[in-house]
C-alpha atoms as a PDB file:
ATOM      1  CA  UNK A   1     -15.928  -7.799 -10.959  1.00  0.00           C
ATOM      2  CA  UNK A   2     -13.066  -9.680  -8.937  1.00  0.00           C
ATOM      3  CA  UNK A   3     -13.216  -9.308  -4.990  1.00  0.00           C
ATOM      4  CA  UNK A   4     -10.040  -7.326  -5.009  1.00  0.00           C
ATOM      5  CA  UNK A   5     -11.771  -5.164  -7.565  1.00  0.00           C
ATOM      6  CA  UNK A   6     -15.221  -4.724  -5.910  1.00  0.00           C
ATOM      7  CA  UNK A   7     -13.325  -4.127  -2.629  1.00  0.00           C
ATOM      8  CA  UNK A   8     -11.501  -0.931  -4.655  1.00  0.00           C
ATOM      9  CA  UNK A   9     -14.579  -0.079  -5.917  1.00  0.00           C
ATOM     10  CA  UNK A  10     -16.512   0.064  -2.769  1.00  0.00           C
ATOM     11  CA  UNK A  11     -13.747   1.973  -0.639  1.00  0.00           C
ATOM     12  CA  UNK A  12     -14.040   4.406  -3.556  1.00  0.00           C
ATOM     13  CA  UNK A  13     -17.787   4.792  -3.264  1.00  0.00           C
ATOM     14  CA  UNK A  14     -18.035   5.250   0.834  1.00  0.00           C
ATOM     15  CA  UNK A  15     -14.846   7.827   0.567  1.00  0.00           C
ATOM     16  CA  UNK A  16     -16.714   9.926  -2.303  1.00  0.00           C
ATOM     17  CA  UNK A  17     -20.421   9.177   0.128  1.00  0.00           C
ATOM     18  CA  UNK A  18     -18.243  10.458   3.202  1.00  0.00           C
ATOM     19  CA  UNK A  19     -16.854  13.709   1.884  1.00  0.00           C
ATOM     20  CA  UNK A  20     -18.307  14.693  -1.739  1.00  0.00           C
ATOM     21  CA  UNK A  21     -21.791  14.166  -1.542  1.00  0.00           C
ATOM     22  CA  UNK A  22     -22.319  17.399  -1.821  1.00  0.00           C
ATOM     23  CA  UNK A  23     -20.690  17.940  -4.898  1.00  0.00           C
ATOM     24  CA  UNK A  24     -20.400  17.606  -8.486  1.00  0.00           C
ATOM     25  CA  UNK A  25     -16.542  17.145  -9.171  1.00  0.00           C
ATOM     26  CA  UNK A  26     -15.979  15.382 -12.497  1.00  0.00           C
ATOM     27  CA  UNK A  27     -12.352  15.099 -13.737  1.00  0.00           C
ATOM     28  CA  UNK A  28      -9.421  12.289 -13.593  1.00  0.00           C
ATOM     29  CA  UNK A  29      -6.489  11.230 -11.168  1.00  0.00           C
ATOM     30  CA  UNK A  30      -3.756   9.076 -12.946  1.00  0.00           C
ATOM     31  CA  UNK A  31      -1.819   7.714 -10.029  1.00  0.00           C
ATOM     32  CA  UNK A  32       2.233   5.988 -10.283  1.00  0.00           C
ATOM     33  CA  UNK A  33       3.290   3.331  -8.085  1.00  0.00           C
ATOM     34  CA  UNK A  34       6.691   2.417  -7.018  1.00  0.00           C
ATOM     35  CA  UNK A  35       7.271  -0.844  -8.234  1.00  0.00           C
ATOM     36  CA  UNK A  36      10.391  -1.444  -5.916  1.00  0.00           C
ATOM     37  CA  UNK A  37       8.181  -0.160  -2.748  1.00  0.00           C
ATOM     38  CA  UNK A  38       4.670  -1.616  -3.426  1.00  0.00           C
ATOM     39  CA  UNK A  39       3.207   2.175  -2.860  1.00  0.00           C
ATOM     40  CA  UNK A  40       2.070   5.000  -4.467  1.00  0.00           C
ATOM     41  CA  UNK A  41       5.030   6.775  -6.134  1.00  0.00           C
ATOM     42  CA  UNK A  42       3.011  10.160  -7.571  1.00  0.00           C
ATOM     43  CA  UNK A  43      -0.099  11.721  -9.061  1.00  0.00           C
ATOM     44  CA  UNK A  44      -1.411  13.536 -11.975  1.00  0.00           C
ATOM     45  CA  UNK A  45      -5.087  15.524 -10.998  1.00  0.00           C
ATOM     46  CA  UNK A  46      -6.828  16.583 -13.909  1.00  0.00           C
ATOM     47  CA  UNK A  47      -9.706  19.072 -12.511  1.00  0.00           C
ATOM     48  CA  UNK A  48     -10.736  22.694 -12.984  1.00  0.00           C
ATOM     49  CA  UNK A  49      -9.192  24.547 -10.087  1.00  0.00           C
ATOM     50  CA  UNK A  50     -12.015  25.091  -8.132  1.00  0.00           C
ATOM     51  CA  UNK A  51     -12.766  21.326  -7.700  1.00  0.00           C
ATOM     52  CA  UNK A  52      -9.364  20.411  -7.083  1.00  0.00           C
ATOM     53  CA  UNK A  53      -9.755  22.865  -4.264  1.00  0.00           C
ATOM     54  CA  UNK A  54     -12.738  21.268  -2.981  1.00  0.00           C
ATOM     55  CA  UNK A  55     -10.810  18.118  -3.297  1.00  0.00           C
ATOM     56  CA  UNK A  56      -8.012  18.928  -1.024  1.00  0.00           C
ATOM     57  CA  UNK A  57     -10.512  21.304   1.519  1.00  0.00           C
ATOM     58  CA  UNK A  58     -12.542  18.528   1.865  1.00  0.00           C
ATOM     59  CA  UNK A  59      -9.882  15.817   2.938  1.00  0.00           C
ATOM     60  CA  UNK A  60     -10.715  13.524  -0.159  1.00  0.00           C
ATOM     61  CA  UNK A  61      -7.510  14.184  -1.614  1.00  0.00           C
ATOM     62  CA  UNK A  62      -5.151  13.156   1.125  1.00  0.00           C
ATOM     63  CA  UNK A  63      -7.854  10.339   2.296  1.00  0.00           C
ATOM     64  CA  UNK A  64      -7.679   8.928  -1.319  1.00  0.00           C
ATOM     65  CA  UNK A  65      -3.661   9.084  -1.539  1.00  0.00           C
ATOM     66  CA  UNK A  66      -3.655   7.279   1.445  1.00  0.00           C
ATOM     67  CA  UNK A  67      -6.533   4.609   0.297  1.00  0.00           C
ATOM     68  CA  UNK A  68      -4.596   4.266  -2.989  1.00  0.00           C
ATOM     69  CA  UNK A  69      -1.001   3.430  -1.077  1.00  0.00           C
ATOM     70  CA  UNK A  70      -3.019   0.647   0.915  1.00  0.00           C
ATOM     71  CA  UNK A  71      -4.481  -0.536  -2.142  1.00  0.00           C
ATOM     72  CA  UNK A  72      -1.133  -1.172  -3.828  1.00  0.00           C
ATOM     73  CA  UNK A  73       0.900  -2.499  -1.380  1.00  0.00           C
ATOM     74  CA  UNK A  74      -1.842  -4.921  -0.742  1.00  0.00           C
ATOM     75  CA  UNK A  75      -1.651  -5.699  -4.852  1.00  0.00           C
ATOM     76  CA  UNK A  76       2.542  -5.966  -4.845  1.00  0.00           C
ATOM     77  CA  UNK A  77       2.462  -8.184  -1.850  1.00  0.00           C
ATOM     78  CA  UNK A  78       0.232 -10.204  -4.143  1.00  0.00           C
ATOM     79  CA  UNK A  79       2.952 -10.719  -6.728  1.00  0.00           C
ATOM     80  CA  UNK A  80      -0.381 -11.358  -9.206  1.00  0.00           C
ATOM     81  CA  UNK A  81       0.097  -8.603 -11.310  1.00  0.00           C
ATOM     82  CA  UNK A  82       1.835  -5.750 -13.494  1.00  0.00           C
ATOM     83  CA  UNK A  83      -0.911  -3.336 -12.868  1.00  0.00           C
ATOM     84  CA  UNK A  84      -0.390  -1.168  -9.745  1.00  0.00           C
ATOM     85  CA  UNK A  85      -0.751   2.013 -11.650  1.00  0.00           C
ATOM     86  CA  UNK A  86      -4.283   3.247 -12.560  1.00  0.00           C
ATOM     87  CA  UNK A  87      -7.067   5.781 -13.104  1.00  0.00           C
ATOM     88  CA  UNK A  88      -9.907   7.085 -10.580  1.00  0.00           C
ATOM     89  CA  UNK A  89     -12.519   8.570 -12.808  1.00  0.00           C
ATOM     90  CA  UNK A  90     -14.854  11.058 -10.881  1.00  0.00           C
ATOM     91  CA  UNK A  91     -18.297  11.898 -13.147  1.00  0.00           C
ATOM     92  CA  UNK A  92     -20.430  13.902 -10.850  1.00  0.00           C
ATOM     93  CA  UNK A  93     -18.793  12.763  -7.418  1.00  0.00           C
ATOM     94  CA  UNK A  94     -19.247   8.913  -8.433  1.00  0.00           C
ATOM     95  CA  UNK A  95     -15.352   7.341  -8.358  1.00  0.00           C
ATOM     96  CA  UNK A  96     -14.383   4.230 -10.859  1.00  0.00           C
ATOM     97  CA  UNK A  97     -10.873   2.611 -10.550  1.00  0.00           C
ATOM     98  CA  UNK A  98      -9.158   1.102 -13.442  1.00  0.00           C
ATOM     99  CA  UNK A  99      -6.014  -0.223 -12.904  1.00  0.00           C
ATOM    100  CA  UNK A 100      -2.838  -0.030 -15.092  1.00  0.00           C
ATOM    101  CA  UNK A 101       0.570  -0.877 -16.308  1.00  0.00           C
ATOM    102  CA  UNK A 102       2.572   1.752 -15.996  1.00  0.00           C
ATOM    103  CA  UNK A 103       3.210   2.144 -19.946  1.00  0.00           C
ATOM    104  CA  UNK A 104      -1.031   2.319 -20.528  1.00  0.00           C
ATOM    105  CA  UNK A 105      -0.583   5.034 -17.147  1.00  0.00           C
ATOM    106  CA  UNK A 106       1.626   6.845 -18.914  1.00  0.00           C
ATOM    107  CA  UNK A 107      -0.119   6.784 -21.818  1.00  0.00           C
ATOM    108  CA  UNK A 108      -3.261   7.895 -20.047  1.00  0.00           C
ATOM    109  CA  UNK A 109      -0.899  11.263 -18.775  1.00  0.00           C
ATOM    110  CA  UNK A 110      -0.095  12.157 -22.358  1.00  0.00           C
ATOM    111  CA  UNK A 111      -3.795  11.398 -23.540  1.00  0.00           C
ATOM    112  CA  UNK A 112      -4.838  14.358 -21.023  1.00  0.00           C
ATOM    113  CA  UNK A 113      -2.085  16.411 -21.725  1.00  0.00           C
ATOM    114  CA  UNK A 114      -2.925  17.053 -25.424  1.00  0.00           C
ATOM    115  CA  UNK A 115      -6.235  17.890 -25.061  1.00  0.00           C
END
């Protein structure tokens, strides 16, 4: 795992430690960036209802919009790369980051949507 990547990763991990631990919210955020602004453009949760609640009760949602922004703009002020769109996968309160064009983002809403 890159630094940048670890550095995601770990963020991830102390946010879920700080204000899910204790929970056991599984589901999927696919998150849009602006490409023009370097920041987070929009979302798409994928969780029952009752753990999106818990989500936004507990702060995790807005703390992790806000995490996510940082995280791009830091990523378009690299110029490095096409991937500032992604998914946070959350299996049992554990988050993983992948990040993504935003074609394979897109792709990612339409996989969820016809299931």
């Amino acid at each position: 795992m890159n630094p940048e990547q670890s550095f995601a990763q770990n963020r991830l991990l102390q946010l879920a430690e700080q204000l899910l631990k204790e929970t056991a919210i599984t589901g999927d955020l696919v998150f849009f960036a602006d490409e023009d602004e370097g920041g987070i453009s929009g979302a798409t949760w994928r969780f029952e209802d009752g753990d999106h609640t818990l989500l936004k009760d507990s702060g995790f949602k807005c703390m992790l919009m806000e995490l996510l922004d940082s995280l791009i703009h830091y990523r378009a002020s690299e110029k490095s790369t096409d991937t500032l769109n992604g998914v946070i996968h959350l299996e049992k309160s554990s988050p993983s980051i992948q990040w993504l064009t935003a074609d394979e983002a897109e792709k990612k809403v339409k996989q969820t949507d016809s299931r």
